[in-house]
Protein backbone atom coordinates (compact mmCIF):
# COMPACT_ATOMS: atom_id res chain seq x y z
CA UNK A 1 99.82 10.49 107.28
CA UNK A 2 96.94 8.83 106.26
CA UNK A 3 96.11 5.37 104.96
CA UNK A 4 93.91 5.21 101.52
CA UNK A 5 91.71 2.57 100.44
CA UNK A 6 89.42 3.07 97.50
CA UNK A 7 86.71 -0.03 97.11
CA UNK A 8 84.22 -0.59 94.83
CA UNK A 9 80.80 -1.89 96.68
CA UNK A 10 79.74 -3.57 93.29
CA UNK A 11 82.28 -6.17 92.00
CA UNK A 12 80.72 -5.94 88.59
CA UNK A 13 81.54 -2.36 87.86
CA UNK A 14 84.98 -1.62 88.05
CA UNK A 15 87.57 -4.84 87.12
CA UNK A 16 91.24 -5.52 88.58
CA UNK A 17 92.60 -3.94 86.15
CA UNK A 18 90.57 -0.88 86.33
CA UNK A 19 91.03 -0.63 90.07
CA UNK A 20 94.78 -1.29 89.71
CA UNK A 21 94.94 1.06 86.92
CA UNK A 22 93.45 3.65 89.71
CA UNK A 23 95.82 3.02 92.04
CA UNK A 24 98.66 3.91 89.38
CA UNK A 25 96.85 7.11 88.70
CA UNK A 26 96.15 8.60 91.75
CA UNK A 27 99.82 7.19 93.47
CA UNK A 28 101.34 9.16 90.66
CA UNK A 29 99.98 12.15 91.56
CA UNK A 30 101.09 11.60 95.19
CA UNK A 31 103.53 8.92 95.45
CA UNK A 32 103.39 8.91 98.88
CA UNK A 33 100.20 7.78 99.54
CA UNK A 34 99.43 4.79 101.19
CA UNK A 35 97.06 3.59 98.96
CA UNK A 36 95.04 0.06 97.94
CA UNK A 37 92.31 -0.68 95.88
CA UNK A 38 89.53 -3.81 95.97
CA UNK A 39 86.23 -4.49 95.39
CA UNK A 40 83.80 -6.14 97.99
CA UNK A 41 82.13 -9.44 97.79
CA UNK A 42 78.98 -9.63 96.57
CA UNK A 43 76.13 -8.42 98.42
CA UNK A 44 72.18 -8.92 98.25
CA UNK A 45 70.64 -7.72 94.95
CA UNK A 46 69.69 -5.11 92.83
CA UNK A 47 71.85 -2.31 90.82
CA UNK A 48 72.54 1.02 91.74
CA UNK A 49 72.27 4.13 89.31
CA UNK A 50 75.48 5.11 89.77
CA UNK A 51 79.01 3.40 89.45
CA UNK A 52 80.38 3.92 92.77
CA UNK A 53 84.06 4.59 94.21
CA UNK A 54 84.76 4.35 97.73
CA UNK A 55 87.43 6.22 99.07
CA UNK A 56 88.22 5.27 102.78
CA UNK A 57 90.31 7.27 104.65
CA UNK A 58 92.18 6.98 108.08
CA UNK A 59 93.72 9.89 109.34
CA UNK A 60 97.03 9.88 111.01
CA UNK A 61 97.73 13.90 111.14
CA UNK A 62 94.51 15.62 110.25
CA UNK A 63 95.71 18.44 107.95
CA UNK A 64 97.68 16.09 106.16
CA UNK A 65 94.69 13.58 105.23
CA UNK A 66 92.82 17.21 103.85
CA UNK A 67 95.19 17.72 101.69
CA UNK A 68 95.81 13.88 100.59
CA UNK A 69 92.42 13.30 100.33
CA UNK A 70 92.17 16.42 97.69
CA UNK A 71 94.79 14.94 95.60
CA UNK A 72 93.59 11.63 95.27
CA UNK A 73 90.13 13.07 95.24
CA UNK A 74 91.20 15.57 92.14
CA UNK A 75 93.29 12.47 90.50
CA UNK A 76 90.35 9.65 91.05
CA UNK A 77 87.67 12.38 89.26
CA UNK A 78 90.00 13.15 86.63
CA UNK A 79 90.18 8.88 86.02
CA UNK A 80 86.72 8.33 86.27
CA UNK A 81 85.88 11.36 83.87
CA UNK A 82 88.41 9.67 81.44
CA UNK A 83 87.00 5.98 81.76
CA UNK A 84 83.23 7.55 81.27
CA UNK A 85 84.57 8.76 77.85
CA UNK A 86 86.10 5.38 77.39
CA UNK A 87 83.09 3.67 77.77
CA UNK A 88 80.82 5.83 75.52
CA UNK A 89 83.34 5.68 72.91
CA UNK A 90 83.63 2.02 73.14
CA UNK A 91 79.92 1.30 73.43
CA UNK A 92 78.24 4.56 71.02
CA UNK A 93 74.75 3.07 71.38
CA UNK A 94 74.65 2.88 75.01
CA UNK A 95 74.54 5.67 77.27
CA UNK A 96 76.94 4.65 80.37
CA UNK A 97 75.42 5.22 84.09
CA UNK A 98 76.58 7.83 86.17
CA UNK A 99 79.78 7.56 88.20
CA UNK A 100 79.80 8.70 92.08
CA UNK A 101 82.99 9.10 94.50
CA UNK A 102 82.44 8.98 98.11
CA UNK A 103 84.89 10.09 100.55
CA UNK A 104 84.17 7.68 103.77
CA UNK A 105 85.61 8.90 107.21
CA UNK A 106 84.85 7.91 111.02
CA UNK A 107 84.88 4.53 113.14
CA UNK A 108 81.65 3.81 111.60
CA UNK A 109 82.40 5.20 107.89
CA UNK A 110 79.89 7.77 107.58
CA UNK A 111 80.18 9.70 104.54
CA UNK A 112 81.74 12.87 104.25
CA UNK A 113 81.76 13.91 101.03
CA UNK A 114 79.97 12.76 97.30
CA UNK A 115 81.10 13.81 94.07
CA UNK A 116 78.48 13.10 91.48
CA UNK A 117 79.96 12.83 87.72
CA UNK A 118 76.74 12.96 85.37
CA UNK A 119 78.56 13.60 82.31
CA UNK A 120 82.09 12.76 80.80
CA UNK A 121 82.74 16.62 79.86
CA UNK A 122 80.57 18.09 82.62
CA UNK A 123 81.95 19.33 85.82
CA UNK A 124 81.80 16.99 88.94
CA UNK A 125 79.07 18.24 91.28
CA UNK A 126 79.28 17.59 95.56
CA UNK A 127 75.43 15.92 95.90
CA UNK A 128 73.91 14.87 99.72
CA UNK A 129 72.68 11.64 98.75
CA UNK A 130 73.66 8.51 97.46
CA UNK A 131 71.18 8.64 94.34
CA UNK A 132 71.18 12.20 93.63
CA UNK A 133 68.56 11.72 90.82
CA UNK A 134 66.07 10.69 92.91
CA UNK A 135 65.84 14.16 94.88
């Protein structure tokens, strides 16, 4: 079993509701994860390109986190896609910033995995950097 936490490392991006409204959505597509959602304090300055997800995972029985962390992963893309679409509908003037998912493992949370989500309708792409545009 593993243990699911999925932070947001900018407190301004994603609200309570929004992060309790993705713990609803990706618990309903497993209920039995063990799942919690939060943002982290305010760090130093600057903004990212990209909206960013965190999803930390601890592992309890390895080929039962895989498969967890593909649901959540699947459900949590599907979310984000949705809110994207949200936003540009809400805002049609603006054009929203990228969203990124990263899939954190390890004592000292290196990162195994990045889904990039450039566009609302496009497909969500695995990238090898935090700031994929910059390549």
């Amino acid at each position: 079993m593993a243990s699911f936490y999925i932070v947001t490392p900018n407190p301004y991006d994603f609200s309570g509701d929004e992060l309790d409204e993705v713990v609803k959505v990706v618990k309903s597509a497993d209920p039995s994860l063990d799942l919690e959602a939060g943002a982290q304090y305010e760090r130093g300055y600057g903004v990212d390109t990209y909206e960013v997800l965190d999803v930390i995972a601890t592992t309890g029985g390895a080929a039962a986190a895989v498969n967890q962390v593909r649901v959540a992963l699947t459900a949590l893309t599907k979310w984000t896609r949705a809110r994207w679409t949200r936003d540009r509908d809400e805002h049609p003037d603006e054009n929203p910033r990228p969203r990124m998912i990263r899939v954190l493992y390890g004592p000292t949370g290196e990162v195994l995995l990045r889904v990039a989500i450039d566009e609302p309708e496009g497909e969500p792409e695995e990238v090898d950097s935090d700031h994929p545009d910059s390549d």
